[in-house]
PDB file of N, CA and C in Angstrom:
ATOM      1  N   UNK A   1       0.846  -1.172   0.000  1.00  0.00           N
ATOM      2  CA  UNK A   1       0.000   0.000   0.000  1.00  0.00           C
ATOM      3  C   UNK A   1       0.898   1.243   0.000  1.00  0.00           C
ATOM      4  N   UNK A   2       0.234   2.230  -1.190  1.00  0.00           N
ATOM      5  CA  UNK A   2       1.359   3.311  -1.020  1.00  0.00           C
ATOM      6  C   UNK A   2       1.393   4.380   0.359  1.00  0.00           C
ATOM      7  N   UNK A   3       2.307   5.059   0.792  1.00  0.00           N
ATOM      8  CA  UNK A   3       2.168   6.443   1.238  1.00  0.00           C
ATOM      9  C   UNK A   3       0.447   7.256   1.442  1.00  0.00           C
ATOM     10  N   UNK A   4       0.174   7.292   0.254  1.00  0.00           N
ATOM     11  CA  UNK A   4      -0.875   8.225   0.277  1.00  0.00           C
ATOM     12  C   UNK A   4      -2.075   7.320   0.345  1.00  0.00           C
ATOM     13  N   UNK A   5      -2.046   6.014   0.051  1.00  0.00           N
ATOM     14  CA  UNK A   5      -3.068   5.389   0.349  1.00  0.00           C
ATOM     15  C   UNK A   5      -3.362   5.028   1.875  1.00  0.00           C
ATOM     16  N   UNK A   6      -2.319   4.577   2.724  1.00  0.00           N
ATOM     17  CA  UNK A   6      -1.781   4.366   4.075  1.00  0.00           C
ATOM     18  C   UNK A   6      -2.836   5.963   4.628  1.00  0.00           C
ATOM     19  N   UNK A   7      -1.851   6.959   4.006  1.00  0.00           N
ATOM     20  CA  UNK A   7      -2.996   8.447   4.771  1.00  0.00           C
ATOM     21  C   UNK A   7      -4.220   8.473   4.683  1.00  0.00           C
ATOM     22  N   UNK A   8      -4.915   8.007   3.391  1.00  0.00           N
ATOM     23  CA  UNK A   8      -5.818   8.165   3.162  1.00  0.00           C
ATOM     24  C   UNK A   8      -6.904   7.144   4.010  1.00  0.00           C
ATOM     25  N   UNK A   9      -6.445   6.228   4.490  1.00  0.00           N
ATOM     26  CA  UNK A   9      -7.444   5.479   5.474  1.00  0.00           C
ATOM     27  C   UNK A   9      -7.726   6.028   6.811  1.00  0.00           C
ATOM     28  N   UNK A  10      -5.937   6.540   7.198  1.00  0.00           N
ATOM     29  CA  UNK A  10      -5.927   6.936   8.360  1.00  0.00           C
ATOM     30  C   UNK A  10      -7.399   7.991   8.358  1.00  0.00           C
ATOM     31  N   UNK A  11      -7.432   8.626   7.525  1.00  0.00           N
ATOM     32  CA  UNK A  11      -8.151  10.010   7.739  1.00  0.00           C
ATOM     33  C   UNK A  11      -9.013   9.551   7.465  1.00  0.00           C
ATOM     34  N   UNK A  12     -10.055   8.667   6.530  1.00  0.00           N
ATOM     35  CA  UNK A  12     -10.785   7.948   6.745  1.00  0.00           C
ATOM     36  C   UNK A  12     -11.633   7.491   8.274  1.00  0.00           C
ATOM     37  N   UNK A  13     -10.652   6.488   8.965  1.00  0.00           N
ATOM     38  CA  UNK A  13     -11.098   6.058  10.029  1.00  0.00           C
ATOM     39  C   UNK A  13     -11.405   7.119  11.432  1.00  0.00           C
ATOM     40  N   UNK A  14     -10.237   8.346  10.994  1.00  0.00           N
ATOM     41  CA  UNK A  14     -10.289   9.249  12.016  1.00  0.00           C
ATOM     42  C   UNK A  14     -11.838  10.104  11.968  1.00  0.00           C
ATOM     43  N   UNK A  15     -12.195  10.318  10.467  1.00  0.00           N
ATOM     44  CA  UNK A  15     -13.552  10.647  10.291  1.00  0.00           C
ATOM     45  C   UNK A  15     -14.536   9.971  10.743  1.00  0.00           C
ATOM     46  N   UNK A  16     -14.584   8.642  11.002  1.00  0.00           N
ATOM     47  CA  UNK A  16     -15.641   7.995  11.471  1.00  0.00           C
ATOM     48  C   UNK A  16     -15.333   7.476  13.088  1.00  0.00           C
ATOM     49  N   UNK A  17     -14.236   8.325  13.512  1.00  0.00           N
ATOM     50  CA  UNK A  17     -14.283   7.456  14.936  1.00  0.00           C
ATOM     51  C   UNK A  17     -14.826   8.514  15.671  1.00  0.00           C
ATOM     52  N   UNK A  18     -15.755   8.664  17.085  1.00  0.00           N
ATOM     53  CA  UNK A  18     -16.156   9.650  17.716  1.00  0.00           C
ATOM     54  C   UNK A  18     -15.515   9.964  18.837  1.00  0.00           C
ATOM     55  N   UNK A  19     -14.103   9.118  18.894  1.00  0.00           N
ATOM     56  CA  UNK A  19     -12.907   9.490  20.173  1.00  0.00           C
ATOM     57  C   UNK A  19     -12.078  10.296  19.451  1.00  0.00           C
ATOM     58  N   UNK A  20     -11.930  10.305  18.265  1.00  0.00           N
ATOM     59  CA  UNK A  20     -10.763  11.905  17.686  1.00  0.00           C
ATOM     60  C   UNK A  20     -11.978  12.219  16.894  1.00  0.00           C
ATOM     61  N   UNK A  21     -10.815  13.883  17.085  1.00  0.00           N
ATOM     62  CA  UNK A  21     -11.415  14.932  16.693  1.00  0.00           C
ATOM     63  C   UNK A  21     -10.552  15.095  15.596  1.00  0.00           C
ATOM     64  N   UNK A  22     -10.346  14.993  14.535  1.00  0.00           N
ATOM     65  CA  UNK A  22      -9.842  14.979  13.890  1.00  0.00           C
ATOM     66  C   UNK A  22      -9.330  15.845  12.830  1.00  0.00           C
ATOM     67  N   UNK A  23      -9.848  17.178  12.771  1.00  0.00           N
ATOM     68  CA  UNK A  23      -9.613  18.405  12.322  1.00  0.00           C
ATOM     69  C   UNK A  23      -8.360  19.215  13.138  1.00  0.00           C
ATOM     70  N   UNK A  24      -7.759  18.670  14.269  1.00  0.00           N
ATOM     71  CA  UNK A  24      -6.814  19.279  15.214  1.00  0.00           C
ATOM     72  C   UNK A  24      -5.602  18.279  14.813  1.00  0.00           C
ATOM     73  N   UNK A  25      -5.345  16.938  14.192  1.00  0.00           N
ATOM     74  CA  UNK A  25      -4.516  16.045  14.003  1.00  0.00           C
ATOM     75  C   UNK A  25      -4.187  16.664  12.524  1.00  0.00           C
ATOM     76  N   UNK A  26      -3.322  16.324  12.263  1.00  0.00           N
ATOM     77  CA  UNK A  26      -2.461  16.363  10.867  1.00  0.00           C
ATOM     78  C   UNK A  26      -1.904  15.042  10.914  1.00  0.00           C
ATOM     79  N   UNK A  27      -1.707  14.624   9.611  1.00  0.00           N
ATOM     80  CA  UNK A  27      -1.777  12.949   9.363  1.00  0.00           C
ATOM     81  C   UNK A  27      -0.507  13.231   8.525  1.00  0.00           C
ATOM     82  N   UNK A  28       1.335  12.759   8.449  1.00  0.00           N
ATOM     83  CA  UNK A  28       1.647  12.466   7.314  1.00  0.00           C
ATOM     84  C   UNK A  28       2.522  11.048   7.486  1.00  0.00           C
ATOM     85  N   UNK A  29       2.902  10.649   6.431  1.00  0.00           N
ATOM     86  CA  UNK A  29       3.382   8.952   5.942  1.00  0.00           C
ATOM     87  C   UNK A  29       4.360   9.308   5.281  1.00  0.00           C
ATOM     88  N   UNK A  30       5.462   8.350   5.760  1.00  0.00           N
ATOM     89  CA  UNK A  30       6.562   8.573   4.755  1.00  0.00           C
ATOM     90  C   UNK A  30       7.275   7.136   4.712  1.00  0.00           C
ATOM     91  N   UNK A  31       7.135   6.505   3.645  1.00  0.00           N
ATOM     92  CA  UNK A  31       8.098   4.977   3.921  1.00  0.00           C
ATOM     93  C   UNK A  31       6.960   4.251   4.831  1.00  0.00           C
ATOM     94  N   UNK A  32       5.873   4.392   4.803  1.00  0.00           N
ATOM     95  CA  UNK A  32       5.260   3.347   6.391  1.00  0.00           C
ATOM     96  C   UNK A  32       5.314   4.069   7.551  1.00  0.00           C
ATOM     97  N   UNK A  33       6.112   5.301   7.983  1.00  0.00           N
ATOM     98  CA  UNK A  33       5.992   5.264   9.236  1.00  0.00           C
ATOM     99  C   UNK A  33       4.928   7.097   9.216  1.00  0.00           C
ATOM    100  N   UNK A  34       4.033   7.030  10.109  1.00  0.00           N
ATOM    101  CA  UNK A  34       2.664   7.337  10.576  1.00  0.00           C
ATOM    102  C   UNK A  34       3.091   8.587  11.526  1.00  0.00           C
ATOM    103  N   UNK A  35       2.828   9.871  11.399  1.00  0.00           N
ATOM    104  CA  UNK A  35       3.442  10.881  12.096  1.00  0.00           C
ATOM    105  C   UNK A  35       1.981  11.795  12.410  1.00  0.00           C
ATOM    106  N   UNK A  36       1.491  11.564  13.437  1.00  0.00           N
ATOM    107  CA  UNK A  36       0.622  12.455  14.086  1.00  0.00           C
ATOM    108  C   UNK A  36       1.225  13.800  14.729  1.00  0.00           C
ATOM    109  N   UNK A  37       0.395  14.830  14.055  1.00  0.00           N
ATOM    110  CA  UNK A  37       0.816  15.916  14.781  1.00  0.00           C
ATOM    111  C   UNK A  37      -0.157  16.764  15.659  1.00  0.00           C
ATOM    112  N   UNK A  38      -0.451  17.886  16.045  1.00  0.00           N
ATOM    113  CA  UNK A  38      -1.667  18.588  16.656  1.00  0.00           C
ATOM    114  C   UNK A  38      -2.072  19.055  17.986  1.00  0.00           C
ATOM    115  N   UNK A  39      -2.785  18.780  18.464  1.00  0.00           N
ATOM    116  CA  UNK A  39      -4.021  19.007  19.998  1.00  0.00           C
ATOM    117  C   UNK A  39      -4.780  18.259  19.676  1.00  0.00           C
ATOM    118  N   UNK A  40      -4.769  17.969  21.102  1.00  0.00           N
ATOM    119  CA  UNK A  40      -6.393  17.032  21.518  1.00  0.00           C
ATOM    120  C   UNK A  40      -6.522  17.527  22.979  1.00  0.00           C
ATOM    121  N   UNK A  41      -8.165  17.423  23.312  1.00  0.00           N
ATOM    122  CA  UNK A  41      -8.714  17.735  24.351  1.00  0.00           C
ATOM    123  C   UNK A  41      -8.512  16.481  25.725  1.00  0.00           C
ATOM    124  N   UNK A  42      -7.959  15.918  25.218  1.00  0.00           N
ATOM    125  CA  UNK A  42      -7.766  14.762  26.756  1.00  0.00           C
ATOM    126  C   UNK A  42      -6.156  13.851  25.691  1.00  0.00           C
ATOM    127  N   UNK A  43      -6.018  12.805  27.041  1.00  0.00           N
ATOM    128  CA  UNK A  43      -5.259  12.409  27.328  1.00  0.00           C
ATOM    129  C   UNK A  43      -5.850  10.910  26.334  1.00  0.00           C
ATOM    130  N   UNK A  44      -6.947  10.580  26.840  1.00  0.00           N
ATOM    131  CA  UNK A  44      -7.677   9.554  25.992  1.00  0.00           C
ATOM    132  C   UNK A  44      -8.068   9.221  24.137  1.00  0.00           C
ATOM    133  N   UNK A  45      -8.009  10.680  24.102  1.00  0.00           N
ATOM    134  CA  UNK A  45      -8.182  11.246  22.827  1.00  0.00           C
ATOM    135  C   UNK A  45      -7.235  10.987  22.116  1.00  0.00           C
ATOM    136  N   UNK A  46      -5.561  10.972  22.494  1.00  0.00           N
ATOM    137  CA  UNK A  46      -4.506  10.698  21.968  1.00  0.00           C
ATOM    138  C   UNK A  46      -4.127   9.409  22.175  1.00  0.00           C
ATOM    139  N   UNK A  47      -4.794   8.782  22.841  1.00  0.00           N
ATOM    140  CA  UNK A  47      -4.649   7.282  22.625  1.00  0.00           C
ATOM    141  C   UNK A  47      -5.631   6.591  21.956  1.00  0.00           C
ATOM    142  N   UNK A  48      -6.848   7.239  21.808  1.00  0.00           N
ATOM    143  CA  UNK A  48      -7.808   6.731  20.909  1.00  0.00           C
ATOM    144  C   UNK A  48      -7.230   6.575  19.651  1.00  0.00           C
ATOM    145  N   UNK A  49      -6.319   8.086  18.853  1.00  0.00           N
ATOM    146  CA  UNK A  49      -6.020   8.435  17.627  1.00  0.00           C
ATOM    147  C   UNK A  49      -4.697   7.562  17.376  1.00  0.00           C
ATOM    148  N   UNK A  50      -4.064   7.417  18.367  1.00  0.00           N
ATOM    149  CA  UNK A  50      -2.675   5.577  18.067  1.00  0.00           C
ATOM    150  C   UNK A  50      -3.703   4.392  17.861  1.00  0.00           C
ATOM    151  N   UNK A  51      -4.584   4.315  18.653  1.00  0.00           N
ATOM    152  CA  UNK A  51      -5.188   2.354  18.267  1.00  0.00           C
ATOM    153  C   UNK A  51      -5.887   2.489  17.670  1.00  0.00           C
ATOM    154  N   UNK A  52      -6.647   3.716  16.772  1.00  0.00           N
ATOM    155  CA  UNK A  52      -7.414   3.671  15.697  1.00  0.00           C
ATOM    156  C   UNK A  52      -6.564   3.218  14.241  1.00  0.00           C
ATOM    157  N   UNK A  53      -5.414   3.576  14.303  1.00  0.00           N
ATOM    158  CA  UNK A  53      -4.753   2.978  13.117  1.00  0.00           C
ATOM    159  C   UNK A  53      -3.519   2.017  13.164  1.00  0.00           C
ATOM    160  N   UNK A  54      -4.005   1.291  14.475  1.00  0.00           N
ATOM    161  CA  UNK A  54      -2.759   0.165  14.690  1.00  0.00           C
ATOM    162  C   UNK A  54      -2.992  -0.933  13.896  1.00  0.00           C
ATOM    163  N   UNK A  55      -4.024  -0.737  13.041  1.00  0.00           N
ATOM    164  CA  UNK A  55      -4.307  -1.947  12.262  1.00  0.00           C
ATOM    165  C   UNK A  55      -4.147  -1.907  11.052  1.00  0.00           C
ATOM    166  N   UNK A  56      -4.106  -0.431  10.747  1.00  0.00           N
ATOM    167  CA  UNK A  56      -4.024  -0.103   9.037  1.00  0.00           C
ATOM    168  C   UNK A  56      -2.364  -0.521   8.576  1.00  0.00           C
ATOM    169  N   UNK A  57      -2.773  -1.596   7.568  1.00  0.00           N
ATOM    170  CA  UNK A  57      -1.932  -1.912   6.602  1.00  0.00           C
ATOM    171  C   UNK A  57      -1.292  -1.026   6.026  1.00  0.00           C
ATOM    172  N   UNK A  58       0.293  -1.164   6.435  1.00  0.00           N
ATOM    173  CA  UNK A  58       0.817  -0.403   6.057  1.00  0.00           C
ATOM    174  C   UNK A  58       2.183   0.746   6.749  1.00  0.00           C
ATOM    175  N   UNK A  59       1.036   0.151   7.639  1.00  0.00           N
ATOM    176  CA  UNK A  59       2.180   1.393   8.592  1.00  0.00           C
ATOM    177  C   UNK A  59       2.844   1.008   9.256  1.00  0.00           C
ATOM    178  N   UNK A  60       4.020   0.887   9.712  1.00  0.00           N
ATOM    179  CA  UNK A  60       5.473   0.081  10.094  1.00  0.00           C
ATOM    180  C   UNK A  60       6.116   0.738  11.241  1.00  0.00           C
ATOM    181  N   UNK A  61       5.223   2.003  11.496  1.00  0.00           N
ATOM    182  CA  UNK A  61       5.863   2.672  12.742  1.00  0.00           C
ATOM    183  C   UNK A  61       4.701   4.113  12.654  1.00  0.00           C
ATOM    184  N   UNK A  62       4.599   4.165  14.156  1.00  0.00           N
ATOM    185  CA  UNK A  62       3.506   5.437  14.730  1.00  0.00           C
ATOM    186  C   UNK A  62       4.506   6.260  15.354  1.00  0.00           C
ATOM    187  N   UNK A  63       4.912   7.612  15.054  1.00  0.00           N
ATOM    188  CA  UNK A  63       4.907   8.532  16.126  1.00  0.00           C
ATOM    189  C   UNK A  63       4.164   9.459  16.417  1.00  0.00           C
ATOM    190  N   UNK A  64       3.881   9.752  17.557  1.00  0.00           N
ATOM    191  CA  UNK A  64       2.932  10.481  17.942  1.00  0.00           C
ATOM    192  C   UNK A  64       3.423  11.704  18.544  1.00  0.00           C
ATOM    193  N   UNK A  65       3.088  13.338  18.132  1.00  0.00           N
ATOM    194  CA  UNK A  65       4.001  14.205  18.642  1.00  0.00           C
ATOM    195  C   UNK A  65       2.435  15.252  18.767  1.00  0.00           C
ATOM    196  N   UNK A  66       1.631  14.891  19.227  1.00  0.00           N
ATOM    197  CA  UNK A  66       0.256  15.130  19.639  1.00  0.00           C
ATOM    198  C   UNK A  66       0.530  16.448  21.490  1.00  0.00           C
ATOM    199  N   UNK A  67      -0.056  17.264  21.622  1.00  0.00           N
ATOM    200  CA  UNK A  67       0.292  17.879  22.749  1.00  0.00           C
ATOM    201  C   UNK A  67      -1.629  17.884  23.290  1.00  0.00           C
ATOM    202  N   UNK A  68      -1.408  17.562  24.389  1.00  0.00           N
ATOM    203  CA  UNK A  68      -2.905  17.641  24.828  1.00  0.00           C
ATOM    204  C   UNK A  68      -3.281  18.846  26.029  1.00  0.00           C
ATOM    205  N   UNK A  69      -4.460  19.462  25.565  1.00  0.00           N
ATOM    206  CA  UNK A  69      -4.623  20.524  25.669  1.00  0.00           C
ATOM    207  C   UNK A  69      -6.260  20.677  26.494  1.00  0.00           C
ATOM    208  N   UNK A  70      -6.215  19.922  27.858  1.00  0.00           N
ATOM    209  CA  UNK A  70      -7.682  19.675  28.574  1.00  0.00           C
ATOM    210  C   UNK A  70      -8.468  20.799  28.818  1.00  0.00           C
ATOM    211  N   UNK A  71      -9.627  21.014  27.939  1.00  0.00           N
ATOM    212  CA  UNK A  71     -10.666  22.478  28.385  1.00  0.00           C
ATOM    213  C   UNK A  71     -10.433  22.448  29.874  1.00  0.00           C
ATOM    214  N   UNK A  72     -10.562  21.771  30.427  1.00  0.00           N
ATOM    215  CA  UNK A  72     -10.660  22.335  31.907  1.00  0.00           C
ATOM    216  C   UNK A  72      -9.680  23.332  32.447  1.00  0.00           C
ATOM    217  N   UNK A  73      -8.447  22.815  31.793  1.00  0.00           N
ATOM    218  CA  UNK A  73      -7.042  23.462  32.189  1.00  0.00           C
ATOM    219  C   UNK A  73      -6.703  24.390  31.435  1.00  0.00           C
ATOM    220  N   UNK A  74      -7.502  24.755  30.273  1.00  0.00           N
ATOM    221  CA  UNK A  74      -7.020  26.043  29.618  1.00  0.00           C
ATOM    222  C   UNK A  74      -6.012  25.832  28.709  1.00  0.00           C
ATOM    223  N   UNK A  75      -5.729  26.868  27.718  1.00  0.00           N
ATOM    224  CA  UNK A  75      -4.128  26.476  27.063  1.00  0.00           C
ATOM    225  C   UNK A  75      -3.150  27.009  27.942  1.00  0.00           C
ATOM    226  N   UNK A  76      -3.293  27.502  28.485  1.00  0.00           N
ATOM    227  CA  UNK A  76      -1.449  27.946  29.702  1.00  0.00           C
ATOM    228  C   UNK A  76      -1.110  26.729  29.727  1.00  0.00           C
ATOM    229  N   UNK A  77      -1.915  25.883  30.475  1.00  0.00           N
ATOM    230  CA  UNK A  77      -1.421  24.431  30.371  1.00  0.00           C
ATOM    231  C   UNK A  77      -1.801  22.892  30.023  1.00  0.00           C
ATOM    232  N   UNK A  78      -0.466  22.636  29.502  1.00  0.00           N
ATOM    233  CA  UNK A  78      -0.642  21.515  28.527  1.00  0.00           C
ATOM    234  C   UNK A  78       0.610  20.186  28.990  1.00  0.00           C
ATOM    235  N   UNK A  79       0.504  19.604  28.047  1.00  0.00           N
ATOM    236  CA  UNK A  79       1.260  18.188  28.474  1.00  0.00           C
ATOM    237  C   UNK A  79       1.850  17.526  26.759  1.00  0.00           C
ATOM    238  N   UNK A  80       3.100  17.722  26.691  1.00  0.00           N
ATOM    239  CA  UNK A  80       3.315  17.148  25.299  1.00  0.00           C
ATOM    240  C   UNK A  80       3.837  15.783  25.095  1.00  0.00           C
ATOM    241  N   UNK A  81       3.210  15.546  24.916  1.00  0.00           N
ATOM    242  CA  UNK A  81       3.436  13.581  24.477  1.00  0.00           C
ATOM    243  C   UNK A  81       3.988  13.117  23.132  1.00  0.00           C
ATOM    244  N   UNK A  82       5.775  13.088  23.242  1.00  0.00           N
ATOM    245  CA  UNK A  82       5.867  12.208  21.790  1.00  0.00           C
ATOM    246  C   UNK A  82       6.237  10.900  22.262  1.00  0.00           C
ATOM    247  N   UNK A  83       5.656  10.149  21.460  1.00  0.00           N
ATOM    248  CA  UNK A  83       5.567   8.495  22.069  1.00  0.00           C
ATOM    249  C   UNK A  83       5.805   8.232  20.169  1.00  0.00           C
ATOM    250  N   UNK A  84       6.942   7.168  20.488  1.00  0.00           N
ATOM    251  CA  UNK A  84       7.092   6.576  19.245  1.00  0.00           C
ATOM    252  C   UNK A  84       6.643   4.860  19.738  1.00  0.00           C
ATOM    253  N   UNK A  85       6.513   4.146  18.574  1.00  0.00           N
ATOM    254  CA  UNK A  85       5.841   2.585  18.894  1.00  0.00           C
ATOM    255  C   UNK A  85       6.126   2.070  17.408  1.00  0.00           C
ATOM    256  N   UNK A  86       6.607   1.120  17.490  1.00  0.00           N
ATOM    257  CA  UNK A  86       6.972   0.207  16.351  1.00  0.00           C
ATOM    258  C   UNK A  86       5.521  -0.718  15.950  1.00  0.00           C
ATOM    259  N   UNK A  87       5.162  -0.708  15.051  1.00  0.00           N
ATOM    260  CA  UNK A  87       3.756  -1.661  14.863  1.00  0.00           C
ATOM    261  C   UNK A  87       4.814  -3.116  14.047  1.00  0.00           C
ATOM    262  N   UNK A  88       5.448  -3.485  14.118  1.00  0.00           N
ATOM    263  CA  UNK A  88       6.520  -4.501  13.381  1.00  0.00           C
ATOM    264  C   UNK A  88       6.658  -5.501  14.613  1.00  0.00           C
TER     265      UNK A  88
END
């Protein structure tokens, strides 16, 4: 599966899942490996948006460089999470 086909599911599935929000993620692929970028409103949210595409064919590695950004807490403060994970 190419590059752009690999993205094109991702964003796919992110459209139909109701745990991401998916207009705050940026999706790119390079070689297989899966590079989330953005905000999300919880902590859950950014783990929803890793196991939503741990299955898509194709992708050989997730990093996630996602910063989460809880309404409750405002943007002053935040929490930045890069978590890399080998799907191999």
């Amino acid at each position: 599966m190419s590059d752009k086909q690999v993205r094109q599911e991702i964003l796919d599935i992110f459209q139909w899942d109701p745990r991401v929000e998916a207009a705050h993620i940026e999706v790119t692929v390079e070689h297989g490996i899966v590079t989330l970028t953005g905000t999300v409103g919880s902590d859950d949210e950014r783990i929803a948006a890793a196991e939503a595409i741990r299955h898509v064919a194709g992708v050989r590695q997730l990093l996630l460089h996602i910063e989460v950004w809880p309404s409750a807490s405002g943007p002053d403060r935040h929490e930045r999470s890069d978590l890399e994970t080998s799907t191999d």
